[in-house]
PDB file of N, CA and C in Angstrom:
ATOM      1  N   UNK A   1     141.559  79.464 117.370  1.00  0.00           N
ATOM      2  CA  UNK A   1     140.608  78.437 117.694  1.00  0.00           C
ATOM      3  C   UNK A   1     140.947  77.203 116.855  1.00  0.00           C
ATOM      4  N   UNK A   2     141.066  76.173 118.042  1.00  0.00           N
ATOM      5  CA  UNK A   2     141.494  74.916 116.362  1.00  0.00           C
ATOM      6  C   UNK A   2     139.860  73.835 116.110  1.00  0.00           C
ATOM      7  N   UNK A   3     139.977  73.054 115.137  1.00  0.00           N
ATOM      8  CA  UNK A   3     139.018  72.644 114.852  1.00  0.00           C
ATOM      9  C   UNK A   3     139.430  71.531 114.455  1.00  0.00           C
ATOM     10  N   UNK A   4     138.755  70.615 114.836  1.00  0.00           N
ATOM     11  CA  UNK A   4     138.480  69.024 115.449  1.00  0.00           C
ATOM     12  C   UNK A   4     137.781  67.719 114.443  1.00  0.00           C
ATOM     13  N   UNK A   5     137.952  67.348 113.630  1.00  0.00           N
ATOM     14  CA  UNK A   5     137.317  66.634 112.439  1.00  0.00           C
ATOM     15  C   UNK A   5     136.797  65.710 113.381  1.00  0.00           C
ATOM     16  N   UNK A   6     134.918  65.696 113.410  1.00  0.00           N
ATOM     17  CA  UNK A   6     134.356  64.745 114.049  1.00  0.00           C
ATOM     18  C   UNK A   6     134.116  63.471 113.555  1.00  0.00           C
ATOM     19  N   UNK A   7     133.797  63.785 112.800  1.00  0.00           N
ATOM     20  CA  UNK A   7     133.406  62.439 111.418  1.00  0.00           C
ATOM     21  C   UNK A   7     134.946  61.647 111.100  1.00  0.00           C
ATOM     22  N   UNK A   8     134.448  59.993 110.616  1.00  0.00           N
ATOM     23  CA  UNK A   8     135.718  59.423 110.234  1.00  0.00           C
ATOM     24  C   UNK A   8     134.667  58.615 109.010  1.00  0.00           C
ATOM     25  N   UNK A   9     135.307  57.860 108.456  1.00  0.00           N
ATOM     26  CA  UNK A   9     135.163  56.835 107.336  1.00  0.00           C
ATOM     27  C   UNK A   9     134.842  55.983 108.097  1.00  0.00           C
ATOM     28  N   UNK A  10     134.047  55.146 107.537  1.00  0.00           N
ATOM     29  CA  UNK A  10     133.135  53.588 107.880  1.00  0.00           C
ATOM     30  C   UNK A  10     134.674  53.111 107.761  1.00  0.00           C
ATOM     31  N   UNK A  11     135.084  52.142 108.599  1.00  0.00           N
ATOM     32  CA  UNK A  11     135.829  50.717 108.262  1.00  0.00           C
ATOM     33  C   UNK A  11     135.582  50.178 106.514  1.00  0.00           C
ATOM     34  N   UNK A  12     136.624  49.564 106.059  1.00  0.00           N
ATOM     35  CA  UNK A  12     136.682  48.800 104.895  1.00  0.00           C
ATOM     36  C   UNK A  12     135.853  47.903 105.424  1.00  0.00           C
ATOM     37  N   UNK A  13     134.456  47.662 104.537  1.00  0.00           N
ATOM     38  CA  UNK A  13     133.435  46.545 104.550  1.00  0.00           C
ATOM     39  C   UNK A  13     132.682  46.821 105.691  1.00  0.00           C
ATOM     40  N   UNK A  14     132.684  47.580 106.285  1.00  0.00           N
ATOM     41  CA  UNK A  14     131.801  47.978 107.428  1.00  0.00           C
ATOM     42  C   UNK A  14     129.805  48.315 107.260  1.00  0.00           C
ATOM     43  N   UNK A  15     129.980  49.197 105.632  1.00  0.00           N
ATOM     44  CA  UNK A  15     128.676  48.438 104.991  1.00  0.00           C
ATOM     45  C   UNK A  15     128.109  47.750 104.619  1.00  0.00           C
ATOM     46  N   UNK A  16     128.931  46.647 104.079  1.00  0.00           N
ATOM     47  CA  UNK A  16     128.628  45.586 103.402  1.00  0.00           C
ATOM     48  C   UNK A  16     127.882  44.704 104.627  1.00  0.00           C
ATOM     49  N   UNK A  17     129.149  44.778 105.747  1.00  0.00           N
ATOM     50  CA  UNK A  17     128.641  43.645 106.684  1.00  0.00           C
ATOM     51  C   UNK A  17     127.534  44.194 107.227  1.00  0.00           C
ATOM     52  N   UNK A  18     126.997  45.394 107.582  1.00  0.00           N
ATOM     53  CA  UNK A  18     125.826  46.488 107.797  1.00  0.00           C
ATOM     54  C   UNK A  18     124.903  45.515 107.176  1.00  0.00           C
ATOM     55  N   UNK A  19     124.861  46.003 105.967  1.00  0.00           N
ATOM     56  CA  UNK A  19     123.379  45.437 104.708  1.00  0.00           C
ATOM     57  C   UNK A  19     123.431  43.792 104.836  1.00  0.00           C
ATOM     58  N   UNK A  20     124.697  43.147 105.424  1.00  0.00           N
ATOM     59  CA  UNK A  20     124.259  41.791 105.125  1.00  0.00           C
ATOM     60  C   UNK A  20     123.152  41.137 106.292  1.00  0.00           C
ATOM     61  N   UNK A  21     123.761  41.747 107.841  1.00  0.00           N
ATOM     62  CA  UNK A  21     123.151  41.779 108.677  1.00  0.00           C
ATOM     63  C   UNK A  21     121.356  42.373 108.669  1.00  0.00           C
ATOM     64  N   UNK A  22     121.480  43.452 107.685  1.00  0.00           N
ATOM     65  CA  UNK A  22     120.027  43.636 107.992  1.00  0.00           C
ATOM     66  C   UNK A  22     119.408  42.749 106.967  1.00  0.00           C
ATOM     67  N   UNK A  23     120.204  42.345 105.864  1.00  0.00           N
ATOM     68  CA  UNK A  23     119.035  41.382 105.059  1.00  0.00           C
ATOM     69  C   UNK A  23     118.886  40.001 105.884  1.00  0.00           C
ATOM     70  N   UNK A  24     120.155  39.772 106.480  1.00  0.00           N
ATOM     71  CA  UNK A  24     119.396  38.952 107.651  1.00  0.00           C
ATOM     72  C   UNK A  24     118.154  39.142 108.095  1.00  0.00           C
ATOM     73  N   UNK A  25     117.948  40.254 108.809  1.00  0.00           N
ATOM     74  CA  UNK A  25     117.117  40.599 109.965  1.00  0.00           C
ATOM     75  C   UNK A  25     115.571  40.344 108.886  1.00  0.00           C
ATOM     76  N   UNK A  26     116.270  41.258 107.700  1.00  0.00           N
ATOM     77  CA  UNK A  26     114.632  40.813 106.901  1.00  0.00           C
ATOM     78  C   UNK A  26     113.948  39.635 107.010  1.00  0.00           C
ATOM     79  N   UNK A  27     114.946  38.467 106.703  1.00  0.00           N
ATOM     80  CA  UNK A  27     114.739  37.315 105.912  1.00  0.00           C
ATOM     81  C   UNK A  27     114.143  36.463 107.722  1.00  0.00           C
ATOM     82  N   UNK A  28     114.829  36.926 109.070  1.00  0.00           N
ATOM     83  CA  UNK A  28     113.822  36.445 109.423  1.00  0.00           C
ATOM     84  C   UNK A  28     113.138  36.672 109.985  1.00  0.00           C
ATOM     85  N   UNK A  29     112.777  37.912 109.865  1.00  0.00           N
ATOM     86  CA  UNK A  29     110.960  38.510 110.209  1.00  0.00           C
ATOM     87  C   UNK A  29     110.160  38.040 109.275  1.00  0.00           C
ATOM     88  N   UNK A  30     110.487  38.049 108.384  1.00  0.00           N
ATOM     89  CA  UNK A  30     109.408  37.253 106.591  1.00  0.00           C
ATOM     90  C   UNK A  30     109.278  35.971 107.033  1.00  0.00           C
ATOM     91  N   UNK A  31     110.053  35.081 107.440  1.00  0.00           N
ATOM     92  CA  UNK A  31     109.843  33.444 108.058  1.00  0.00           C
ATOM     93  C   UNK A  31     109.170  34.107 109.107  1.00  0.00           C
ATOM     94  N   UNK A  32     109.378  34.611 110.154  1.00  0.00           N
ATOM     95  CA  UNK A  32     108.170  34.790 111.350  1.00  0.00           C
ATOM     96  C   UNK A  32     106.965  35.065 110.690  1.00  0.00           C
ATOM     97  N   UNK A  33     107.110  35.825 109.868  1.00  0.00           N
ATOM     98  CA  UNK A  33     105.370  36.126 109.469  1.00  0.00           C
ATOM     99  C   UNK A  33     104.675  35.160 108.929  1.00  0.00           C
ATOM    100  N   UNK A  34     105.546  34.730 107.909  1.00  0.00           N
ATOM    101  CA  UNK A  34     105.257  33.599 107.296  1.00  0.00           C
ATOM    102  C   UNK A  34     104.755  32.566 107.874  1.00  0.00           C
ATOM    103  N   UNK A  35     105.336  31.555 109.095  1.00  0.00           N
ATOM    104  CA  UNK A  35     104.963  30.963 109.492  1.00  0.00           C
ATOM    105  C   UNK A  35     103.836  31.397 110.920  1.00  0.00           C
ATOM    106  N   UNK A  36     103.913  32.710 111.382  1.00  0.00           N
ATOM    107  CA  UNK A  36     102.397  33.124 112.142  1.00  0.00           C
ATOM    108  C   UNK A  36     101.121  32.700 111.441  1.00  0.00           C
ATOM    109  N   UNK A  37     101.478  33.576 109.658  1.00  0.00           N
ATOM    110  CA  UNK A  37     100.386  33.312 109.110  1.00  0.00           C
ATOM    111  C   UNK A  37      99.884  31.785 108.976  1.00  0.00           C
ATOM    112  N   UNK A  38     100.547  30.676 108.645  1.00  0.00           N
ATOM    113  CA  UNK A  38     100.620  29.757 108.912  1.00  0.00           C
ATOM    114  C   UNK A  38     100.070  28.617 110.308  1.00  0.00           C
ATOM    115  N   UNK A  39     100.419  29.188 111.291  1.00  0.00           N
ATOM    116  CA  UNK A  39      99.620  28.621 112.519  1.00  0.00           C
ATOM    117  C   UNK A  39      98.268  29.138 113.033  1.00  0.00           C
ATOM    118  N   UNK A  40      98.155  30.253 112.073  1.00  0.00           N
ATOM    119  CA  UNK A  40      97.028  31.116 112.005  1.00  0.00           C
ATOM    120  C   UNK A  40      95.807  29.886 111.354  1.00  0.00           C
ATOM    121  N   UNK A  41      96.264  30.011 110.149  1.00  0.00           N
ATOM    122  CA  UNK A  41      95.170  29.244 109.302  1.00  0.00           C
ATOM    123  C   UNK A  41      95.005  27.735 109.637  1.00  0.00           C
ATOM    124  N   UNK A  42      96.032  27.205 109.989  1.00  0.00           N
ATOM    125  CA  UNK A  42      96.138  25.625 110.697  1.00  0.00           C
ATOM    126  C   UNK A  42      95.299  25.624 111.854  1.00  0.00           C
ATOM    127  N   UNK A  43      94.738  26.721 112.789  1.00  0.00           N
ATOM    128  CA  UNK A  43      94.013  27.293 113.975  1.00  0.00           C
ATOM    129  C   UNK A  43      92.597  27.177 113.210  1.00  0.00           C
ATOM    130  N   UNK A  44      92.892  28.322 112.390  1.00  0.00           N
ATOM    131  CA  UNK A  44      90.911  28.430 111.593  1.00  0.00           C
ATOM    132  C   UNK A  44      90.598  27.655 111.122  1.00  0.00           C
ATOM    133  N   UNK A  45      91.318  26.327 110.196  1.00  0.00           N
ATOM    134  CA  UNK A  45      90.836  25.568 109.641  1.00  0.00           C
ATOM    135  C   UNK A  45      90.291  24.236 110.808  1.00  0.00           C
ATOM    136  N   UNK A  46      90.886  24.461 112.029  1.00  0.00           N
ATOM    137  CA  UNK A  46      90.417  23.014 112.662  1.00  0.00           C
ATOM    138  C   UNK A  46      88.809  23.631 113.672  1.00  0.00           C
ATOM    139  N   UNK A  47      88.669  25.155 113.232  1.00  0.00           N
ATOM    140  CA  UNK A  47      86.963  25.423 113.481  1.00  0.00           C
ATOM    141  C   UNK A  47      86.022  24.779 112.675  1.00  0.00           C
ATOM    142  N   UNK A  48      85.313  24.966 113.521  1.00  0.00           N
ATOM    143  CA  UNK A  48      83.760  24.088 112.428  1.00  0.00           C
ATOM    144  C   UNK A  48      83.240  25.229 112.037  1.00  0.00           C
ATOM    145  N   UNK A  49      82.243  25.215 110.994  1.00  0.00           N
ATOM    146  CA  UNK A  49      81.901  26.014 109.934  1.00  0.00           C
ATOM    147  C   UNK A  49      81.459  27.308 111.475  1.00  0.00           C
ATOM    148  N   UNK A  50      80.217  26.376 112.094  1.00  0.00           N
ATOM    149  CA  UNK A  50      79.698  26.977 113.086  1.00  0.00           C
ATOM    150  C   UNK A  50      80.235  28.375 113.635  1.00  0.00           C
ATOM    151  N   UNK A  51      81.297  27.718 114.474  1.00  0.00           N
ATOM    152  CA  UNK A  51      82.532  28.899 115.000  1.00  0.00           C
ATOM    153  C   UNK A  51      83.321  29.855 114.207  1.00  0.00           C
ATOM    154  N   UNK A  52      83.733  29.440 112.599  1.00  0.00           N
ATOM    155  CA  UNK A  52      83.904  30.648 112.239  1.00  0.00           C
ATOM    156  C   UNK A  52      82.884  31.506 111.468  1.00  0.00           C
ATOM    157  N   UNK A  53      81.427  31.124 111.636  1.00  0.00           N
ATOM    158  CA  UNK A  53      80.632  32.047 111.091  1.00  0.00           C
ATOM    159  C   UNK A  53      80.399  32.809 112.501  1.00  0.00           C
ATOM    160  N   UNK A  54      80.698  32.480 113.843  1.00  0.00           N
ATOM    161  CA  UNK A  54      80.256  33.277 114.825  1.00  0.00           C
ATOM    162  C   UNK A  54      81.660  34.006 115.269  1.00  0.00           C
ATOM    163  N   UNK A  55      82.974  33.749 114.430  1.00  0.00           N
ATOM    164  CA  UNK A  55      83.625  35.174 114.283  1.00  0.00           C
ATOM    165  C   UNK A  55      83.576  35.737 112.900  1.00  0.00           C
ATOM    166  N   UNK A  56      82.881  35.814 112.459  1.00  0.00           N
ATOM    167  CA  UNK A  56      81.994  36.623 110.849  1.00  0.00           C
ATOM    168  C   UNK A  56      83.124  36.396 109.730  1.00  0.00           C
ATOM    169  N   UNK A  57      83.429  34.569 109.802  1.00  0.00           N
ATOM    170  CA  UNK A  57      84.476  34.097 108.280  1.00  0.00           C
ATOM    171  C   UNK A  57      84.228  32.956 108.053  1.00  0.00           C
ATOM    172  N   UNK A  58      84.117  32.686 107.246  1.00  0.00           N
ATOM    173  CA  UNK A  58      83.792  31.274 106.382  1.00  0.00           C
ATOM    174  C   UNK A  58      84.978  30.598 105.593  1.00  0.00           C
ATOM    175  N   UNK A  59      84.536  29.625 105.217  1.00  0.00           N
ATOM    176  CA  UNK A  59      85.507  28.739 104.922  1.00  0.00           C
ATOM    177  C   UNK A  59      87.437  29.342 104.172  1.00  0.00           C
ATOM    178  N   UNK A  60      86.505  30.489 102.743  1.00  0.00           N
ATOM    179  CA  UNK A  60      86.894  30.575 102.063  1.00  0.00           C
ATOM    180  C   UNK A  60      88.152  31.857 101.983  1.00  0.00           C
ATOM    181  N   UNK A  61      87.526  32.697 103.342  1.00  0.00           N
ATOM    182  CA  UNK A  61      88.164  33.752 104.126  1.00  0.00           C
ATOM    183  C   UNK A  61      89.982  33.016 104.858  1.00  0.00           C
ATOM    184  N   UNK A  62      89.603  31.976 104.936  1.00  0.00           N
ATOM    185  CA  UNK A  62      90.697  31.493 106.013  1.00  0.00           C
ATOM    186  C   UNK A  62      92.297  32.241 104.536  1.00  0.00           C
ATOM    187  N   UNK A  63      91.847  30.934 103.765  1.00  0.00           N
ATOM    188  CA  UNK A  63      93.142  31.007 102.509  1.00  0.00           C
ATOM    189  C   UNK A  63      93.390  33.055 102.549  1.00  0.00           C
ATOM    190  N   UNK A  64      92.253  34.191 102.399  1.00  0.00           N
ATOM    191  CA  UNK A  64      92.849  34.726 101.907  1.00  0.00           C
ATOM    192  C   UNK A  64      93.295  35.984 103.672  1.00  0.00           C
ATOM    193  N   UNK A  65      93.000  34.930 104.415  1.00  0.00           N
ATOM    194  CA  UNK A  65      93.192  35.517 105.622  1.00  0.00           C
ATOM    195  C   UNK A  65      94.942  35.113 105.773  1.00  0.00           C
ATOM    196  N   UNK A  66      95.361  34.325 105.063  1.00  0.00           N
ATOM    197  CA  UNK A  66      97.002  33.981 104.713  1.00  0.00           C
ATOM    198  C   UNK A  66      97.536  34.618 104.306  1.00  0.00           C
ATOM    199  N   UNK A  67      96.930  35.254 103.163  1.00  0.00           N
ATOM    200  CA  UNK A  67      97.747  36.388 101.717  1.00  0.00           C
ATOM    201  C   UNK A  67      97.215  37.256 101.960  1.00  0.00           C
ATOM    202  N   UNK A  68      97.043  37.471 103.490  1.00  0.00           N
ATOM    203  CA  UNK A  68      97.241  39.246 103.868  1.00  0.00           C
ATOM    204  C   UNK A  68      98.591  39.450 104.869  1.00  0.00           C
ATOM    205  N   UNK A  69      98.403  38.664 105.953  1.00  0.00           N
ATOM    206  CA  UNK A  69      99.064  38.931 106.702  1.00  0.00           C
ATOM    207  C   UNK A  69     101.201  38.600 105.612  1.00  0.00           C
TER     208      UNK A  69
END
């Protein structure tokens, strides 16, 4: 019976370029969020007090409605 080596070695730099690509991918999902959160609060802040007490947030909610998302 003969036997068949399935597995090979990554390419020279084949990880590197791997990890560079995904810290890409990080860096821009963090700007997407970043700036969601961002058009988020630019949205709540142009409510009047009125409207965001009748979705149950006030002024002071908006800022930390930023430093969650």
């Amino acid at each position: 019976m003969a036997a068949y080596e399935t597995t090979r070695p990554a390419p020279f730099g084949a990880i590197t370029v791997f990890r560079l690509v995904q810290g890409l991918g990080r860096l821009w999902a963090a700007l997407a969020a970043w700036n969601e959160a961002r058009v988020t609060r630019a949205a709540l802040e142009r409510l009047s007090d009125r409207e965001l007490d009748d979705i149950g947030l006030c002024r002071a909610d908006i800022e930390m409605l930023g430093r969650r998302i």
